[in-house]
PDB file of N, CA and C in Angstrom:
ATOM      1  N   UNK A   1      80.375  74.791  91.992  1.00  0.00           N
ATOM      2  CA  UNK A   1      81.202  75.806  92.631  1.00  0.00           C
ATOM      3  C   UNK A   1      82.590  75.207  92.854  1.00  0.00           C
ATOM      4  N   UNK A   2      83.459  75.903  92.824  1.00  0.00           N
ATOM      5  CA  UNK A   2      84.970  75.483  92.213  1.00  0.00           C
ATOM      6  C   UNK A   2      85.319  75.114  94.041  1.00  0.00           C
ATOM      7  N   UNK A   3      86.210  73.857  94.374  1.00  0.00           N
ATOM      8  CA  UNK A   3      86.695  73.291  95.837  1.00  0.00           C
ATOM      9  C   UNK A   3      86.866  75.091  96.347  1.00  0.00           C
ATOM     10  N   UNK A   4      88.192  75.207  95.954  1.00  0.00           N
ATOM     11  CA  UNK A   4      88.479  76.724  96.437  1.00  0.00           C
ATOM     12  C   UNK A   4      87.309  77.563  97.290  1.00  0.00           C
ATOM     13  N   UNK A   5      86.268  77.540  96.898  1.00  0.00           N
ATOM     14  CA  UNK A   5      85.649  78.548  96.623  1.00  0.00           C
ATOM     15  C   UNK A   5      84.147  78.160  97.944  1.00  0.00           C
ATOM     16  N   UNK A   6      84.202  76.752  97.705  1.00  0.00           N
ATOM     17  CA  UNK A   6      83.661  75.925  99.312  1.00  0.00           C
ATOM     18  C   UNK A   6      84.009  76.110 100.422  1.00  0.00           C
ATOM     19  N   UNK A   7      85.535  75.705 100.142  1.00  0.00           N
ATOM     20  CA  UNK A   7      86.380  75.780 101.238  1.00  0.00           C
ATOM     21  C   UNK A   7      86.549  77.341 101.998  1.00  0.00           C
ATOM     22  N   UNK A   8      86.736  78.147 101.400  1.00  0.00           N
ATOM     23  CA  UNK A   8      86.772  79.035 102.425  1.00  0.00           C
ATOM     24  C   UNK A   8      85.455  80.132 102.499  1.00  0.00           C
ATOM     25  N   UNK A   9      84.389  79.572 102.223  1.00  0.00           N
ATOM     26  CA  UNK A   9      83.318  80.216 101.859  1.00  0.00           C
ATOM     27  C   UNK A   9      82.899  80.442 103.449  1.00  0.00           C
ATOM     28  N   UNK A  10      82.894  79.390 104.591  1.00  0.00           N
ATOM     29  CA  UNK A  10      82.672  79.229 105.741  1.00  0.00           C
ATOM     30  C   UNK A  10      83.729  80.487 106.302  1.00  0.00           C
ATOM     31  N   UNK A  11      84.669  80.509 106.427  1.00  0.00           N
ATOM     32  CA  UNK A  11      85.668  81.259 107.038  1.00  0.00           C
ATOM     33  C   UNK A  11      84.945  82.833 107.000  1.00  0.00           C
ATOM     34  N   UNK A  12      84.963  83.254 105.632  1.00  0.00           N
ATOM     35  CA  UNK A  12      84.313  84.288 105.223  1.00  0.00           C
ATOM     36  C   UNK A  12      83.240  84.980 105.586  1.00  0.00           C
ATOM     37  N   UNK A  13      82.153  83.805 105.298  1.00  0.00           N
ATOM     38  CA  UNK A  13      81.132  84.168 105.731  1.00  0.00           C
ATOM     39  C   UNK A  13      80.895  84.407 107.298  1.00  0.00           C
ATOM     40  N   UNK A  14      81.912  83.799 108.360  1.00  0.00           N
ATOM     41  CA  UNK A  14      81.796  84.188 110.123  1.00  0.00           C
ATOM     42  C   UNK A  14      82.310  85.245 109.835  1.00  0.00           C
ATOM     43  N   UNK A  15      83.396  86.054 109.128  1.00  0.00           N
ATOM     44  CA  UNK A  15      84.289  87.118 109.225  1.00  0.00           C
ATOM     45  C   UNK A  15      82.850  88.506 108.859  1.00  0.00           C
ATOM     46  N   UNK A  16      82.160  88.001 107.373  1.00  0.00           N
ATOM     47  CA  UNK A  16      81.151  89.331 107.168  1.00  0.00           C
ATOM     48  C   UNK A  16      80.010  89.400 108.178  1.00  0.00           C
ATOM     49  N   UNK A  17      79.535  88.332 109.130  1.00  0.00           N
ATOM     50  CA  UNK A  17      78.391  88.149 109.378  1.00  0.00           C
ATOM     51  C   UNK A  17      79.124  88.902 110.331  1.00  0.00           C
ATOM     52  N   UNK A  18      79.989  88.625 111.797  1.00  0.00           N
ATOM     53  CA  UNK A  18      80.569  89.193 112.542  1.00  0.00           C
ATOM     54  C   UNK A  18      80.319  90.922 112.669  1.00  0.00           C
ATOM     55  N   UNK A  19      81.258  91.167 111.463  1.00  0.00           N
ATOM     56  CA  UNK A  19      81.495  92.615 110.861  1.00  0.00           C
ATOM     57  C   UNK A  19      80.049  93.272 110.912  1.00  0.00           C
ATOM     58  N   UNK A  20      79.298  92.829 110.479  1.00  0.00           N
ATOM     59  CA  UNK A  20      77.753  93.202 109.716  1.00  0.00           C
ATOM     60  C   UNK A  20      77.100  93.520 111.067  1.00  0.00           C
ATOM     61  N   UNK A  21      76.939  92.275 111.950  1.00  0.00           N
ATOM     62  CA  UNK A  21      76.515  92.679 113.335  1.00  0.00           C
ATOM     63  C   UNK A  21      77.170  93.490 114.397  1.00  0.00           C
ATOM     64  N   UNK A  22      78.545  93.614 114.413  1.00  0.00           N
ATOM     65  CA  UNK A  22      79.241  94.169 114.681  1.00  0.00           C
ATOM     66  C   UNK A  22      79.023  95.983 114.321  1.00  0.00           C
ATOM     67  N   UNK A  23      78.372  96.179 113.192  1.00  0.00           N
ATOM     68  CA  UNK A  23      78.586  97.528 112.608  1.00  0.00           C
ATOM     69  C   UNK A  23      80.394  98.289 112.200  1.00  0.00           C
ATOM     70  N   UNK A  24      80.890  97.419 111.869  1.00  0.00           N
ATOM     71  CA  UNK A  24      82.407  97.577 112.321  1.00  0.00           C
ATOM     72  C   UNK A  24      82.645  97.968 110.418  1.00  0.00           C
ATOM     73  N   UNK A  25      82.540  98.959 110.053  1.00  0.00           N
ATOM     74  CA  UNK A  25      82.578  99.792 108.852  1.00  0.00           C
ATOM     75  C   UNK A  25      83.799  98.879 108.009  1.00  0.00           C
ATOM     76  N   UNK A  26      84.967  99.212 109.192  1.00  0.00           N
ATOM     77  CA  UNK A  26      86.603  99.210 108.567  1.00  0.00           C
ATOM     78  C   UNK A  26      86.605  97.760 108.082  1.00  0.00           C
ATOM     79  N   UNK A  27      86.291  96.441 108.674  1.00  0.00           N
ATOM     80  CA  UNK A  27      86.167  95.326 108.452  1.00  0.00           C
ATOM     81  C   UNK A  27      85.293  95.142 107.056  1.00  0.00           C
ATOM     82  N   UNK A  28      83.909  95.962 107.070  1.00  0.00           N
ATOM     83  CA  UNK A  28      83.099  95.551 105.889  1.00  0.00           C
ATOM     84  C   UNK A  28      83.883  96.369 105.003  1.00  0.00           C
ATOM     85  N   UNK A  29      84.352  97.609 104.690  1.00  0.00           N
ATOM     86  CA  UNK A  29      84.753  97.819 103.599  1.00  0.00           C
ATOM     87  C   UNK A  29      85.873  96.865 103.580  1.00  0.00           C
ATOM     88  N   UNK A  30      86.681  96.412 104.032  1.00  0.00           N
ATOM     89  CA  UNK A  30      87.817  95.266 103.385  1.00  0.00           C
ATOM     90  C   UNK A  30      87.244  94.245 102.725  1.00  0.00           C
ATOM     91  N   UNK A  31      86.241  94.040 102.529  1.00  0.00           N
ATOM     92  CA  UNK A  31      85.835  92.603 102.511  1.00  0.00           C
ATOM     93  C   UNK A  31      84.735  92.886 101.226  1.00  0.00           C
ATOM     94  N   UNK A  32      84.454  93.708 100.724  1.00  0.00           N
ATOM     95  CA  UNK A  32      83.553  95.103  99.738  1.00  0.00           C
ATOM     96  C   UNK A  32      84.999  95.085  98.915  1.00  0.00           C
ATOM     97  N   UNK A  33      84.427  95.107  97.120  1.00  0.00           N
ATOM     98  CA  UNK A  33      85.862  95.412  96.356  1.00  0.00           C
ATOM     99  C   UNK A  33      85.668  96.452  95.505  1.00  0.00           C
ATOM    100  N   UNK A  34      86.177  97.270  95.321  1.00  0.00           N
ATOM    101  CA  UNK A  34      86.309  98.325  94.464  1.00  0.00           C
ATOM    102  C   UNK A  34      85.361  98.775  93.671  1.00  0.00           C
ATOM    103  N   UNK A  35      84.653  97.648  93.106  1.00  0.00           N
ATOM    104  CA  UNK A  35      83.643  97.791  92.415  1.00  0.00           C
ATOM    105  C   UNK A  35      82.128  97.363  93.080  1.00  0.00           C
ATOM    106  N   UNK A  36      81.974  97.746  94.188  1.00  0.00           N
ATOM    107  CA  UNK A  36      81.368  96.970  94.304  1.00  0.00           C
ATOM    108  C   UNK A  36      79.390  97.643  94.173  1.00  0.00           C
ATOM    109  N   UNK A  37      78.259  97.242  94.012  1.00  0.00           N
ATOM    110  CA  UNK A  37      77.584  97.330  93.174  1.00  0.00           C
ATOM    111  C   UNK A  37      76.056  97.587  94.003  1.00  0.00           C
ATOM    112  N   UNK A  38      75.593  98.777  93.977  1.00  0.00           N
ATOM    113  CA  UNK A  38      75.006  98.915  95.016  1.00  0.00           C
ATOM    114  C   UNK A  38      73.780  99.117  93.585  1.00  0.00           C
ATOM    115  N   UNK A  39      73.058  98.378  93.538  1.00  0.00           N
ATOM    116  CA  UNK A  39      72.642  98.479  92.246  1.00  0.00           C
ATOM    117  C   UNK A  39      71.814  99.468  91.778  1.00  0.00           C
ATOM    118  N   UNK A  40      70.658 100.053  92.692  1.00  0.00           N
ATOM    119  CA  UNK A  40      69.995 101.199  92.467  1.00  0.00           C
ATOM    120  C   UNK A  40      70.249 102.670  92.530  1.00  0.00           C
ATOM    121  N   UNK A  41      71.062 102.659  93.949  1.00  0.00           N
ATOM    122  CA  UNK A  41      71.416 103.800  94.100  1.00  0.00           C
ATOM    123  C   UNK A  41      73.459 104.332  93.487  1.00  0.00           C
ATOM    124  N   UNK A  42      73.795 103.640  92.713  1.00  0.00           N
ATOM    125  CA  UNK A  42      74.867 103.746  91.913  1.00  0.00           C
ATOM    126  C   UNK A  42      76.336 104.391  92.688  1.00  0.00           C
ATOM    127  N   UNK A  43      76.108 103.696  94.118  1.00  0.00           N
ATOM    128  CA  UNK A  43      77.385 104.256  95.434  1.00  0.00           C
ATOM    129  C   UNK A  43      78.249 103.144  95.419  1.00  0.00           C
ATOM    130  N   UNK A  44      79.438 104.121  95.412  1.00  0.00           N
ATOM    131  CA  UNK A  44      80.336 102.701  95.768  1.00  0.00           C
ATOM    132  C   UNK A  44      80.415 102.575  97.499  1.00  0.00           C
ATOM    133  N   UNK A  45      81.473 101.704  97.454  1.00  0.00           N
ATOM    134  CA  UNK A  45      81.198 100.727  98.828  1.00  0.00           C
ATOM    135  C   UNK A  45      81.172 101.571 100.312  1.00  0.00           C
ATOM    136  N   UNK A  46      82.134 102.605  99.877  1.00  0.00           N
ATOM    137  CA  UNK A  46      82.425 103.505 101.012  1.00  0.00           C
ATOM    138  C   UNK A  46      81.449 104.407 101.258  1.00  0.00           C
ATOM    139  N   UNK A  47      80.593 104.952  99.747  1.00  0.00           N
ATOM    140  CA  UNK A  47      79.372 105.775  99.842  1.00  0.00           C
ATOM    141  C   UNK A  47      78.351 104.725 100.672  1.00  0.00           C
ATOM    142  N   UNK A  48      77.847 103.780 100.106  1.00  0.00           N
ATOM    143  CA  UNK A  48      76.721 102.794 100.576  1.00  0.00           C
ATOM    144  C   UNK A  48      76.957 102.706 101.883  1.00  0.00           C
ATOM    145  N   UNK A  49      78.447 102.334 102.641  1.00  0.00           N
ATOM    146  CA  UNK A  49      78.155 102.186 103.934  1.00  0.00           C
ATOM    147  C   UNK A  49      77.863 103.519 104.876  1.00  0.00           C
ATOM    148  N   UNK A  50      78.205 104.843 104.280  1.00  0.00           N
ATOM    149  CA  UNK A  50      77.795 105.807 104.911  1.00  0.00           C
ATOM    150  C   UNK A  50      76.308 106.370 104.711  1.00  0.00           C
ATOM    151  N   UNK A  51      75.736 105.849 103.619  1.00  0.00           N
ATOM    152  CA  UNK A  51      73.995 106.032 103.213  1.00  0.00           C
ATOM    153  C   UNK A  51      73.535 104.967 104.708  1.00  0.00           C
ATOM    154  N   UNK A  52      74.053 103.668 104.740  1.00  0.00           N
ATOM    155  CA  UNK A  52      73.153 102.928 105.937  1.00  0.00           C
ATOM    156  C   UNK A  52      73.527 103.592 106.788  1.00  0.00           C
ATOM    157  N   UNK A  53      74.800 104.176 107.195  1.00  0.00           N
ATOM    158  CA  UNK A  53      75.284 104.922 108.311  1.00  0.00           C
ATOM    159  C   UNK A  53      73.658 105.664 108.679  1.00  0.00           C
ATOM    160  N   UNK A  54      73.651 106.903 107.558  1.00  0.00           N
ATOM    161  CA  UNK A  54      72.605 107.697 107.857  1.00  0.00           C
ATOM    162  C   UNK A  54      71.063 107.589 107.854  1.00  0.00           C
ATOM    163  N   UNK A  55      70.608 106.622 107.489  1.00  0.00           N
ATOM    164  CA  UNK A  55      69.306 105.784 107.428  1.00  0.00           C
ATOM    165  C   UNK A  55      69.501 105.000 108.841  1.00  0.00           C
ATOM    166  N   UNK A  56      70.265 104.788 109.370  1.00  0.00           N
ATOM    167  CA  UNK A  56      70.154 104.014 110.872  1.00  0.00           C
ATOM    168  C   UNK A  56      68.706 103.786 111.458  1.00  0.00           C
ATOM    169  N   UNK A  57      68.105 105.055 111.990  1.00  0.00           N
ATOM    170  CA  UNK A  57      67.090 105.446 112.627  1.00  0.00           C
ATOM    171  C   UNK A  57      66.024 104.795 111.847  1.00  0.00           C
ATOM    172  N   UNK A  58      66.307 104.303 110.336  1.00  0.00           N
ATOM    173  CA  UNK A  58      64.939 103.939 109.395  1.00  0.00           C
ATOM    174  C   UNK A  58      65.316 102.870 109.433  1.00  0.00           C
ATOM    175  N   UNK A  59      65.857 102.020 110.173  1.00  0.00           N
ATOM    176  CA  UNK A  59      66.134 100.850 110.140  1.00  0.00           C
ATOM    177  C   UNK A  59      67.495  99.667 109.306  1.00  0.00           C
ATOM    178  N   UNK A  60      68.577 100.815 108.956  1.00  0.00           N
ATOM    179  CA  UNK A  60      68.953  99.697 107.691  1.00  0.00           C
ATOM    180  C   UNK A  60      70.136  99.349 108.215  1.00  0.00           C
ATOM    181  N   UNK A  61      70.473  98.901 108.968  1.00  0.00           N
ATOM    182  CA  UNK A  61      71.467  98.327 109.598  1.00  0.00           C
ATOM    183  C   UNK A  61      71.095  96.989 110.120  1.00  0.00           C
ATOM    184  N   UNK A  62      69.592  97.505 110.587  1.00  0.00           N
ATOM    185  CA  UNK A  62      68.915  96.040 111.595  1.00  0.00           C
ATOM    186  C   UNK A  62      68.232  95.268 110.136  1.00  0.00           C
ATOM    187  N   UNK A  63      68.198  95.869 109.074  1.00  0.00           N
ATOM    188  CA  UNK A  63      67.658  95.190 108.029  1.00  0.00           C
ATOM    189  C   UNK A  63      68.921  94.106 107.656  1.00  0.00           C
ATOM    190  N   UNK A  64      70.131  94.983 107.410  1.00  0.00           N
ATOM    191  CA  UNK A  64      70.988  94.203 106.454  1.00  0.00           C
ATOM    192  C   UNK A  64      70.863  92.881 107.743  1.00  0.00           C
ATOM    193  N   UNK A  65      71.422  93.208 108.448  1.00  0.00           N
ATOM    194  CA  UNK A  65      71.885  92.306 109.643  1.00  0.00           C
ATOM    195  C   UNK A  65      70.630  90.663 109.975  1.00  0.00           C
ATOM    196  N   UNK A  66      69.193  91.512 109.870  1.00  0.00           N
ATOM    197  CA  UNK A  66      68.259  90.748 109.815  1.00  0.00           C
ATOM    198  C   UNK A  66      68.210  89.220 108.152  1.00  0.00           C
ATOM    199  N   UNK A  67      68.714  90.192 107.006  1.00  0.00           N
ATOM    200  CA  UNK A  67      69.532  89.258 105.824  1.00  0.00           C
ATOM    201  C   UNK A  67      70.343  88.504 106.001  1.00  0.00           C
ATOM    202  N   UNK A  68      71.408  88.855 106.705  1.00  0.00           N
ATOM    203  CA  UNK A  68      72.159  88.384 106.868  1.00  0.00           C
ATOM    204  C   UNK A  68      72.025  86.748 107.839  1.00  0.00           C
ATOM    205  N   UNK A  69      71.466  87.304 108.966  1.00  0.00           N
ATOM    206  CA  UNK A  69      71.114  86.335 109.485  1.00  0.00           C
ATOM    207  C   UNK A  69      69.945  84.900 108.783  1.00  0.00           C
ATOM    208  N   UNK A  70      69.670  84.882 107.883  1.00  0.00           N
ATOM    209  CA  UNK A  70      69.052  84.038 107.241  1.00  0.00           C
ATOM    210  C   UNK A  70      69.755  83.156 106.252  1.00  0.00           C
ATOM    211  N   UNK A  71      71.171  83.617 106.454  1.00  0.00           N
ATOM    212  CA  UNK A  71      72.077  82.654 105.498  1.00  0.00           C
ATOM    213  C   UNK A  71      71.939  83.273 104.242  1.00  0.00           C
ATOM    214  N   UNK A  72      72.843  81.950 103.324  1.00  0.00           N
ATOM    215  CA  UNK A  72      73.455  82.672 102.148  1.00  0.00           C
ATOM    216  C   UNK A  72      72.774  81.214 101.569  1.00  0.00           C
ATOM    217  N   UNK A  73      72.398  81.421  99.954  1.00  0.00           N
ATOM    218  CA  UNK A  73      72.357  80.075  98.858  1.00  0.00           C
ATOM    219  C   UNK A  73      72.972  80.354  97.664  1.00  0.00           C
ATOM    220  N   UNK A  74      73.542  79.476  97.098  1.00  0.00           N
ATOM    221  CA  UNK A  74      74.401  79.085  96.166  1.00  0.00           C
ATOM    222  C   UNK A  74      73.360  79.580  94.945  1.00  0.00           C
ATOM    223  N   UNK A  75      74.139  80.827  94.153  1.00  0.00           N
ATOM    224  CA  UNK A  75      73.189  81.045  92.732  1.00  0.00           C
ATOM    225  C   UNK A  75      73.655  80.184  91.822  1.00  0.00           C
ATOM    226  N   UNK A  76      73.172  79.116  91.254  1.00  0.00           N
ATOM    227  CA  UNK A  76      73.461  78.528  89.679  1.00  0.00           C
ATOM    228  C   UNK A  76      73.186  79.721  88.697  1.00  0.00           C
ATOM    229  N   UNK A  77      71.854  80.444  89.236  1.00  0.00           N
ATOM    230  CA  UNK A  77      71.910  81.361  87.471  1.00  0.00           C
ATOM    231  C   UNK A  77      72.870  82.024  87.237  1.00  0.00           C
ATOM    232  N   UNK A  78      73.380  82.874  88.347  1.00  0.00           N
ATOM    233  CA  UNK A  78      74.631  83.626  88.604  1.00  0.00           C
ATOM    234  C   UNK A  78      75.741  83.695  88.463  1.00  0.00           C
ATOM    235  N   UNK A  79      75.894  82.074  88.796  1.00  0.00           N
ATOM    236  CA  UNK A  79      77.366  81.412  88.547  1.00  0.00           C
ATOM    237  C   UNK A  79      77.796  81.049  87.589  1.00  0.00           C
ATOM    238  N   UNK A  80      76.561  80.865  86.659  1.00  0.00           N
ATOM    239  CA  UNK A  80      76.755  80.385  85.106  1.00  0.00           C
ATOM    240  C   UNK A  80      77.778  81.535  84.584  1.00  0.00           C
ATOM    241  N   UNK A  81      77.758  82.645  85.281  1.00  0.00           N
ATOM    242  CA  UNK A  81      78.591  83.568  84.267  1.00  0.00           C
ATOM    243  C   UNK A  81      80.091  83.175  84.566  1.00  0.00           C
ATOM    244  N   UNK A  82      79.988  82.726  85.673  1.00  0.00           N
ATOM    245  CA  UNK A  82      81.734  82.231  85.606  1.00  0.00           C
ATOM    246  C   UNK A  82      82.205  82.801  87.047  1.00  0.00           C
ATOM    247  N   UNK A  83      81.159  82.967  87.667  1.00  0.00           N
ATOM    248  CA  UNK A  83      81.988  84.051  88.887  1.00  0.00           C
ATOM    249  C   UNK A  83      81.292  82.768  89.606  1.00  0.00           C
ATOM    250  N   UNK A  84      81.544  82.412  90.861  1.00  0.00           N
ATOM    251  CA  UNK A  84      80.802  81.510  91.611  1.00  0.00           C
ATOM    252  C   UNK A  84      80.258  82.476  92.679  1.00  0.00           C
ATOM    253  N   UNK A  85      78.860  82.516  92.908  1.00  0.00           N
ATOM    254  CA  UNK A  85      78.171  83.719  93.689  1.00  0.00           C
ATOM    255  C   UNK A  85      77.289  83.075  94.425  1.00  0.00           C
ATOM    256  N   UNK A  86      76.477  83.506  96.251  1.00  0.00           N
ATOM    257  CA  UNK A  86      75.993  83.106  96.823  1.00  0.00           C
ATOM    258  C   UNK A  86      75.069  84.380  97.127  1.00  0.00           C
ATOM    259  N   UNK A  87      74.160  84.534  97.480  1.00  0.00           N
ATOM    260  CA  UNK A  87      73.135  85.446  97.599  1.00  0.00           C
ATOM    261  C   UNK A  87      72.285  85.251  99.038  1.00  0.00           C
ATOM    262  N   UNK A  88      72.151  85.958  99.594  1.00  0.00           N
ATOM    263  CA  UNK A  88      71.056  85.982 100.614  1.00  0.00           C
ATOM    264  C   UNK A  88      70.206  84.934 100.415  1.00  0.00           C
ATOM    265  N   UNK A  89      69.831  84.721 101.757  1.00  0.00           N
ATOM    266  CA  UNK A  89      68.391  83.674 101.424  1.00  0.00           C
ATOM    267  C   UNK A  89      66.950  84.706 101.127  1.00  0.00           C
ATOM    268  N   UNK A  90      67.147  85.983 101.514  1.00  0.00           N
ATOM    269  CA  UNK A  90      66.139  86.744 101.340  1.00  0.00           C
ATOM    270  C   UNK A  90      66.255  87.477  99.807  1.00  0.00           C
ATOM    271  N   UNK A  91      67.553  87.154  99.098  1.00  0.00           N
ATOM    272  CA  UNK A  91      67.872  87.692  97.437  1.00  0.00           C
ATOM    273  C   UNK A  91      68.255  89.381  97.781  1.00  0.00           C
ATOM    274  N   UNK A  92      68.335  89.353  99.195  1.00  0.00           N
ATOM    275  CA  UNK A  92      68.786  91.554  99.360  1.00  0.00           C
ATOM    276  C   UNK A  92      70.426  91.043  99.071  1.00  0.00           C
ATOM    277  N   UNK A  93      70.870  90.619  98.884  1.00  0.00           N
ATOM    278  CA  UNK A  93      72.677  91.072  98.966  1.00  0.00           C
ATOM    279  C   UNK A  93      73.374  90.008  98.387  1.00  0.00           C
ATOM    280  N   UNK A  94      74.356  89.952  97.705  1.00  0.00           N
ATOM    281  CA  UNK A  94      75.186  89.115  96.696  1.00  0.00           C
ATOM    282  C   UNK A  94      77.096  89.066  97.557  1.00  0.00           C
ATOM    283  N   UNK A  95      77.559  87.875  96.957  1.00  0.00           N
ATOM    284  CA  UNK A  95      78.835  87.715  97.227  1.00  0.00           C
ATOM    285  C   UNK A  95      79.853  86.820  96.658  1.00  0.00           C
ATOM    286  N   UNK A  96      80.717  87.443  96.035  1.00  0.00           N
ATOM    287  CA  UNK A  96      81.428  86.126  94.556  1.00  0.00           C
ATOM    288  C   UNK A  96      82.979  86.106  94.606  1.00  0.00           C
ATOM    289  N   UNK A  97      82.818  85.398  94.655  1.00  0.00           N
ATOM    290  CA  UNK A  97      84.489  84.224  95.037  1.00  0.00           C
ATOM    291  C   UNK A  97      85.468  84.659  93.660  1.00  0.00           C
ATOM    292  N   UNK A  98      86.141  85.472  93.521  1.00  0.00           N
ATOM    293  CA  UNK A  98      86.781  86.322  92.622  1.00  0.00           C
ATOM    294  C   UNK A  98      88.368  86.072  92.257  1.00  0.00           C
ATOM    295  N   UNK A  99      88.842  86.113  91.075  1.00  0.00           N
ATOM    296  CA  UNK A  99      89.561  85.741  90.324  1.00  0.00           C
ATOM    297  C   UNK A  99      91.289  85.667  91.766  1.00  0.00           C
ATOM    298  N   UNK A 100      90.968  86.532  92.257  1.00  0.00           N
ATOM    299  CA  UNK A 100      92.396  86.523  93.313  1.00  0.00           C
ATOM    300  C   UNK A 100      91.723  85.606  94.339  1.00  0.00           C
ATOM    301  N   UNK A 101      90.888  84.618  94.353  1.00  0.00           N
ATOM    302  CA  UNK A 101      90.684  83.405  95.011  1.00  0.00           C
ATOM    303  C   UNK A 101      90.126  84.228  96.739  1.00  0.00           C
ATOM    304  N   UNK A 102      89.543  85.202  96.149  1.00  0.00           N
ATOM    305  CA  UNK A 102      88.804  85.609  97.524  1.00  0.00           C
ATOM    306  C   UNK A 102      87.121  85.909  97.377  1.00  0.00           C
ATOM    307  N   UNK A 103      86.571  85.515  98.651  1.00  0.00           N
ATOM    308  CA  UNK A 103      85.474  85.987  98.528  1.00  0.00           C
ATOM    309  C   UNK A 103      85.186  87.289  98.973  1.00  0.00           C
ATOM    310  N   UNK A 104      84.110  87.850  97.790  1.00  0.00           N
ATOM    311  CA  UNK A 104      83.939  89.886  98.444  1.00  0.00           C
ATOM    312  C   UNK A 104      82.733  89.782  98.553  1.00  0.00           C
ATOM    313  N   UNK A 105      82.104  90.552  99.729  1.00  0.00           N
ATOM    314  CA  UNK A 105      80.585  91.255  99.529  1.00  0.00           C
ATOM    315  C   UNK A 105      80.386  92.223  98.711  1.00  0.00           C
ATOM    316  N   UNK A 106      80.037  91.501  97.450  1.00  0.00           N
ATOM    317  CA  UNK A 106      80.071  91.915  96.412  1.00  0.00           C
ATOM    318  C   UNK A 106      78.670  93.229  96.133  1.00  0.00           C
ATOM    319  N   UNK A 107      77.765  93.019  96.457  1.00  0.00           N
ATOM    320  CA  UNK A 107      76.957  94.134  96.146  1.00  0.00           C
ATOM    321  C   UNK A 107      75.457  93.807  96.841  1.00  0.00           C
ATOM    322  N   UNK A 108      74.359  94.567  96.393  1.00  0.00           N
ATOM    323  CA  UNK A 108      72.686  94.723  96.903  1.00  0.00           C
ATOM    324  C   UNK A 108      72.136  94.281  95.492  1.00  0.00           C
ATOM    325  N   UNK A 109      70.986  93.203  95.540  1.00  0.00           N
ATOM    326  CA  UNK A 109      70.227  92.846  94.824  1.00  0.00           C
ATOM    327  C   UNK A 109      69.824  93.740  93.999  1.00  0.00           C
ATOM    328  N   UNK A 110      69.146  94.242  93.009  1.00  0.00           N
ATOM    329  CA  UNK A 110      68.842  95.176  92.255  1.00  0.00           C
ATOM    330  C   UNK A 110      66.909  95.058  92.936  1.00  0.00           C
ATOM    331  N   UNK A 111      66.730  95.776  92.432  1.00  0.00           N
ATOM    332  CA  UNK A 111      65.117  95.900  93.194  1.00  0.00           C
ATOM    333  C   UNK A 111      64.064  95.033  91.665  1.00  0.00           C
TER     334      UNK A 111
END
């Protein structure tokens, strides 16, 4: 994984975890990029956060958050493609250190 990409991986990761527990929408979509890849249900970032919006009551807020809290690990298979990417420790959610030298919460595991 490229120095860059170490180095502010920590920063980042207090800023999404924060946000995530927080429920603080405006923060997670900044930090969510354009593309970002909700893999089954084919929403972008602004749709996906209003699907957990409305699933609340079924739990998916206390889910992500429960992911979240288990930390992040470094994908080698992932990274081989050239993106440097860290994944849940539970494999629900992805996040890759991207060509403008930022890290995004990049998307949901595919099922």
């Amino acid at each position: 994984m490229s120095a860059a990409a170490n180095q502010s991986w920590p920063s980042f990761w207090r800023q999404i975890t924060t946000a995530i527990n927080k429920k603080d929408r405006v923060a997670i979509r900044k930090m969510m990029p354009n593309n970002f890849a909700d893999d089954s249900g084919g929403l972008n970032g602004k749709e996906w956060l209003k699907y957990i919006d409305e699933n609340e009551r079924n739990g998916s807020w206390r889910d992500i958050q429960k992911s979240f809290a288990k930390g992040t690990k470094y994908s080698k298979e992932w990274s081989a493609k050239g993106i440097p990417t860290r994944v849940t420790k539970d494999e629900g959610y992805y996040f890759e250190f991207r060509k403008d030298k930022r890290w995004y919460f990049a998307g949901v595991v595919g099922d």
